[in-house]
N, C-alpha and C. Protein backbone atom coordinates (compact mmCIF):
# COMPACT_ATOMS: atom_id res chain seq x y z
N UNK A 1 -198.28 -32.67 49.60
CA UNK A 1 -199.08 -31.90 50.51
C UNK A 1 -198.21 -30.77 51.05
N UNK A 2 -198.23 -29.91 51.01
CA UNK A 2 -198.19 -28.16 51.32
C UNK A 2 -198.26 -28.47 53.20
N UNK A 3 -197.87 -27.34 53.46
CA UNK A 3 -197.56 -26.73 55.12
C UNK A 3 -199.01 -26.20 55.58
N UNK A 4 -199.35 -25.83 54.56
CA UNK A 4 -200.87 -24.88 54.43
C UNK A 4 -202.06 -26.52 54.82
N UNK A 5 -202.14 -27.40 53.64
CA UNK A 5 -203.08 -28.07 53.88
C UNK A 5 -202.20 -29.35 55.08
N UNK A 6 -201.62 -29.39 55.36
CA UNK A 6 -200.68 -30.23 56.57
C UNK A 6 -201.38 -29.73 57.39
N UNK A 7 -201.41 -28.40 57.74
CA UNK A 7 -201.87 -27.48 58.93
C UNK A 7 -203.52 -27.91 59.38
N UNK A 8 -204.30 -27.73 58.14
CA UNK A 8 -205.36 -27.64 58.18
C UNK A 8 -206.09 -29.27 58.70
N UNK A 9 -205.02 -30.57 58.04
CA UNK A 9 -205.61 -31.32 58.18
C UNK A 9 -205.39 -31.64 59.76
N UNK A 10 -204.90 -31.24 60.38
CA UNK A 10 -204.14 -31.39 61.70
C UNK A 10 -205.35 -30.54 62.79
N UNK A 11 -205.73 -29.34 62.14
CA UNK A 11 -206.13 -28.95 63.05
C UNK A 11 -207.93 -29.50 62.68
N UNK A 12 -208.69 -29.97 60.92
CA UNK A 12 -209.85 -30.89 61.22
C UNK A 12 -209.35 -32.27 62.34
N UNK A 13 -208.61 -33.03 61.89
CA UNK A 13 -208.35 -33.63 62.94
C UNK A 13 -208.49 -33.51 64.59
N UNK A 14 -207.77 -32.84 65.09
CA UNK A 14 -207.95 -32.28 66.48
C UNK A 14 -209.81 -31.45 66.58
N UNK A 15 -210.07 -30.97 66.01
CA UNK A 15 -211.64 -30.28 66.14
C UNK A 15 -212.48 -31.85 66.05
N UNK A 16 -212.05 -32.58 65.17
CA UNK A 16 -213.32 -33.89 65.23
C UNK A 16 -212.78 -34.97 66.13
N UNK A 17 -212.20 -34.51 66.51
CA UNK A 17 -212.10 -35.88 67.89
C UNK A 17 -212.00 -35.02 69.25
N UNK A 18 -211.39 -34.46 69.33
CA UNK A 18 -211.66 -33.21 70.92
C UNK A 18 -212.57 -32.57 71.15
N UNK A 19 -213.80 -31.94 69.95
CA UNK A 19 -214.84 -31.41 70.23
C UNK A 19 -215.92 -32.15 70.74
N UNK A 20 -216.31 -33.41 69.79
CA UNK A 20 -217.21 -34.01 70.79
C UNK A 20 -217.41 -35.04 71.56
N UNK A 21 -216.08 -34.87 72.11
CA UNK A 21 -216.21 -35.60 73.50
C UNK A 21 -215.94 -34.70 74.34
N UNK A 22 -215.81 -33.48 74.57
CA UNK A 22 -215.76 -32.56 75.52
C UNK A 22 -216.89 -32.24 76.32
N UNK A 23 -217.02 -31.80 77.45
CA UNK A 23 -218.68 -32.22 78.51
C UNK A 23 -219.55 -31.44 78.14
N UNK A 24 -219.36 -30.02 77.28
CA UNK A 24 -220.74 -29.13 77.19
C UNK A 24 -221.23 -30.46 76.18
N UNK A 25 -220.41 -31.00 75.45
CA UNK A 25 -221.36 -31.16 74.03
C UNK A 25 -221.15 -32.70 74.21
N UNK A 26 -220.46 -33.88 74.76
CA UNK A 26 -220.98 -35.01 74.93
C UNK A 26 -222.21 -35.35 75.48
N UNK A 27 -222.57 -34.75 76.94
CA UNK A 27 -223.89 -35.00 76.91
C UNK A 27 -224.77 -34.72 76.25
N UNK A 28 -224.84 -33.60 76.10
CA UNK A 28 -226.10 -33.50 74.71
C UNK A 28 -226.00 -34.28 73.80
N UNK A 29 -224.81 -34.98 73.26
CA UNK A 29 -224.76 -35.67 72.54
C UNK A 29 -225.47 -36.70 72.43
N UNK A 30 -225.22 -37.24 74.21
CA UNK A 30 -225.76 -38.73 74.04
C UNK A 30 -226.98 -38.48 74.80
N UNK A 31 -227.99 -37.50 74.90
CA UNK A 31 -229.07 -37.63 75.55
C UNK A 31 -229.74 -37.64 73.97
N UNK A 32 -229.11 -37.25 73.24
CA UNK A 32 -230.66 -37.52 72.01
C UNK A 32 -229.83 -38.38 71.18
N UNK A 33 -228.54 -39.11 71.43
CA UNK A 33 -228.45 -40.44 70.10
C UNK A 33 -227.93 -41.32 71.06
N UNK A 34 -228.05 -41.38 72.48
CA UNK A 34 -227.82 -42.52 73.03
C UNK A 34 -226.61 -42.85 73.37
N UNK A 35 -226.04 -43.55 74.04
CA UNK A 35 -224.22 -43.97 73.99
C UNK A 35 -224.22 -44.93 72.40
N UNK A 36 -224.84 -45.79 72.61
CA UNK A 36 -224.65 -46.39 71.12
C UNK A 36 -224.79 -45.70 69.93
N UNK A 37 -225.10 -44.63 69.84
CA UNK A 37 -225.84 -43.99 69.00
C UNK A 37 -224.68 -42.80 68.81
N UNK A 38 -223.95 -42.84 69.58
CA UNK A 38 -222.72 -41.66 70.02
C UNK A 38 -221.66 -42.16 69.54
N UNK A 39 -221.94 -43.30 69.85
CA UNK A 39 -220.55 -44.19 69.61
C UNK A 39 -220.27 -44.87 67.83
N UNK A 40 -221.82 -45.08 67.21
CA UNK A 40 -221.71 -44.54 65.96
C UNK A 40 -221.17 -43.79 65.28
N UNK A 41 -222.29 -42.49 65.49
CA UNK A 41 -221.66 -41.30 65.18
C UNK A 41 -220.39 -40.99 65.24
N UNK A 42 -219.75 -40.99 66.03
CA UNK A 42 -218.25 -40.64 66.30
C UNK A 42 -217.53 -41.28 65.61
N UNK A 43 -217.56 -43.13 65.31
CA UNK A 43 -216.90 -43.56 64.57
C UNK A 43 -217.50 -42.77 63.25
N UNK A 44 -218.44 -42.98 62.65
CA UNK A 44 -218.63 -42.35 61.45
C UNK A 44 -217.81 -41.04 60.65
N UNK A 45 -217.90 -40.15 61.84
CA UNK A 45 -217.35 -39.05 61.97
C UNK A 45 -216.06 -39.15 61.56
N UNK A 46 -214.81 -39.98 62.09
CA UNK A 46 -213.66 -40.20 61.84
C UNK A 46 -213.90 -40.86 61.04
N UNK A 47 -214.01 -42.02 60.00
CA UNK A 47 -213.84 -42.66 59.64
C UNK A 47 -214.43 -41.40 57.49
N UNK A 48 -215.03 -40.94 58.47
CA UNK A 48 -215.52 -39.38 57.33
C UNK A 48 -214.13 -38.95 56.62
N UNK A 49 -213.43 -38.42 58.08
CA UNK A 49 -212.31 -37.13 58.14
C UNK A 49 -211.17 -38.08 57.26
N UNK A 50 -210.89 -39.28 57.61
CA UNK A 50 -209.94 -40.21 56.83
C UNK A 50 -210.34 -40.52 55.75
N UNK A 51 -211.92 -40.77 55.04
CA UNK A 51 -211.88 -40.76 53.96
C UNK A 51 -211.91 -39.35 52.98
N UNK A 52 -212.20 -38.55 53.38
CA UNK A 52 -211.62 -36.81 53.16
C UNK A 52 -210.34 -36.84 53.04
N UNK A 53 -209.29 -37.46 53.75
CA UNK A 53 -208.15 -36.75 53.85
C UNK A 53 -208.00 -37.97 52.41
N UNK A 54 -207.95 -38.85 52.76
CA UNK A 54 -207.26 -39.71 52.00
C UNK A 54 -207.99 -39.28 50.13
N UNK A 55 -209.24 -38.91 50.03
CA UNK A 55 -209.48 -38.40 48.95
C UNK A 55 -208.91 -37.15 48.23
N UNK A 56 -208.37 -36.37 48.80
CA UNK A 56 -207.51 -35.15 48.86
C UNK A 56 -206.39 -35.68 48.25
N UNK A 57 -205.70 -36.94 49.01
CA UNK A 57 -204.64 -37.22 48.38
C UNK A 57 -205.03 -38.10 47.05
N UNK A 58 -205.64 -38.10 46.57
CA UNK A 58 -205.73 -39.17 45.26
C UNK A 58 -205.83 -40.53 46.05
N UNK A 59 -206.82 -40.49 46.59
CA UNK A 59 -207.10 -42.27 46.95
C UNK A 59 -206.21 -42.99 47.96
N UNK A 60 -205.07 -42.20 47.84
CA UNK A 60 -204.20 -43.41 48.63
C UNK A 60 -203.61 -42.89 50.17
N UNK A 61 -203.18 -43.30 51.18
CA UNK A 61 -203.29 -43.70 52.50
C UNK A 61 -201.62 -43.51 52.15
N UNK A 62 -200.78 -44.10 51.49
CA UNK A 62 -199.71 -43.89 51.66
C UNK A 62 -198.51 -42.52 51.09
N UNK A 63 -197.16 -42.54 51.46
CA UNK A 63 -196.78 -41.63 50.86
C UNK A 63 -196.11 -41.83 49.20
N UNK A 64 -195.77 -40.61 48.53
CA UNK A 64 -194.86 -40.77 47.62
C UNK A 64 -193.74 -40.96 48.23
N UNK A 65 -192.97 -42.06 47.26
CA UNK A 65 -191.40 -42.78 47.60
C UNK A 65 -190.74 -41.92 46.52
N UNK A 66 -190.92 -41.41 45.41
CA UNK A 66 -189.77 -41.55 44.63
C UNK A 66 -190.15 -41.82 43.36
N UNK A 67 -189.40 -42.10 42.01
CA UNK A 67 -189.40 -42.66 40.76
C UNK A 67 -188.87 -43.57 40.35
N UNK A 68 -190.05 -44.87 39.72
CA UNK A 68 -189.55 -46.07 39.92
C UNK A 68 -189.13 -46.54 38.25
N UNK A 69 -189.02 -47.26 37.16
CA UNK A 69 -189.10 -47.42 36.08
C UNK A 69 -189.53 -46.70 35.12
N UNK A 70 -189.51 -46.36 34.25
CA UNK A 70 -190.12 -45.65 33.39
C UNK A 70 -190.61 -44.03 33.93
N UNK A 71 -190.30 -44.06 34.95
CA UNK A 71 -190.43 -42.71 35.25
C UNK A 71 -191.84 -42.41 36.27
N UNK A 72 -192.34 -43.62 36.44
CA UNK A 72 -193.40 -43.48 36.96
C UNK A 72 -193.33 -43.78 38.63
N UNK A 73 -194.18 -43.05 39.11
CA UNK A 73 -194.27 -42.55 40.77
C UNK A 73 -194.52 -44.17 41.39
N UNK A 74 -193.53 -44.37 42.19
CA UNK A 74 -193.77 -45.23 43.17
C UNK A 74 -194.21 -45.21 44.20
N UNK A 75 -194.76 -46.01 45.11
CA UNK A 75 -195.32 -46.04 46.64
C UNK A 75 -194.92 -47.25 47.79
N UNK A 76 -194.50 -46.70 49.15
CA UNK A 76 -194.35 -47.42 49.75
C UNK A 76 -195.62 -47.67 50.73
N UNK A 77 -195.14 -48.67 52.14
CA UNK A 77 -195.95 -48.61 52.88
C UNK A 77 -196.45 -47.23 53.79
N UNK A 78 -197.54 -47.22 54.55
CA UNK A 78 -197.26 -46.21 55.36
C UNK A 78 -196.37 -45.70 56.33
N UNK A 79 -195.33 -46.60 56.73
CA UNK A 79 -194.19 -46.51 57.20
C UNK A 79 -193.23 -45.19 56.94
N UNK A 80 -193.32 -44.86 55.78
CA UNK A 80 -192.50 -44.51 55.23
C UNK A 80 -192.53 -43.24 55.63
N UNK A 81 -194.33 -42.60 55.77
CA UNK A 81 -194.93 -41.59 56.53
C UNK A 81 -194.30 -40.73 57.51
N UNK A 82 -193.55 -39.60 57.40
CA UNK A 82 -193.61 -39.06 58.76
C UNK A 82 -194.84 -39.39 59.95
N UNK A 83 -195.69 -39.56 59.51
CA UNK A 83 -197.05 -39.72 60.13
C UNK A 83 -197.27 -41.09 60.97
N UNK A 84 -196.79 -42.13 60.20
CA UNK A 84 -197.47 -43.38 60.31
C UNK A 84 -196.38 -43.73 61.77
């Protein structure tokens, strides 16, 4: 992953969790889907952006480690992550 899409995923990140819970747009939120209905949504919402990100990367959640046998790409835990 690039500086460019690092950037980008950082700042979908921050837009889908700070935008709507902020007061112009939470209430409206939950006057037409309810708190339960908000509280859906929202998980949905994230649970969207992580399967986006993680599809971007080829499926996987963790980082590249390195070259393991035969030359082929190994993986650790997410630990390993600047991120995690």
């Amino acid at each position: 992953m690039g500086w460019g899409e690092y950037a980008a995923a950082v700042v979908v990140f921050f837009l889908t969790h700070s935008a709507p819970v902020r007061p112009p747009l939470r209430p409206w939120l939950v006057a037409r889907l309810g708190p339960a209905g908000f509280g859906l949504a929202y998980s949905a919402l994230s649970l969207g952006v992580l399967a986006g990100s993680s599809a971007r990367r080829g499926g996987r959640l963790t980082c590249r480690s390195g070259r393991g046998r035969r030359g082929r790409t190994t993986w650790r835990s997410p630990s390993c992550c600047p991120c995690a």
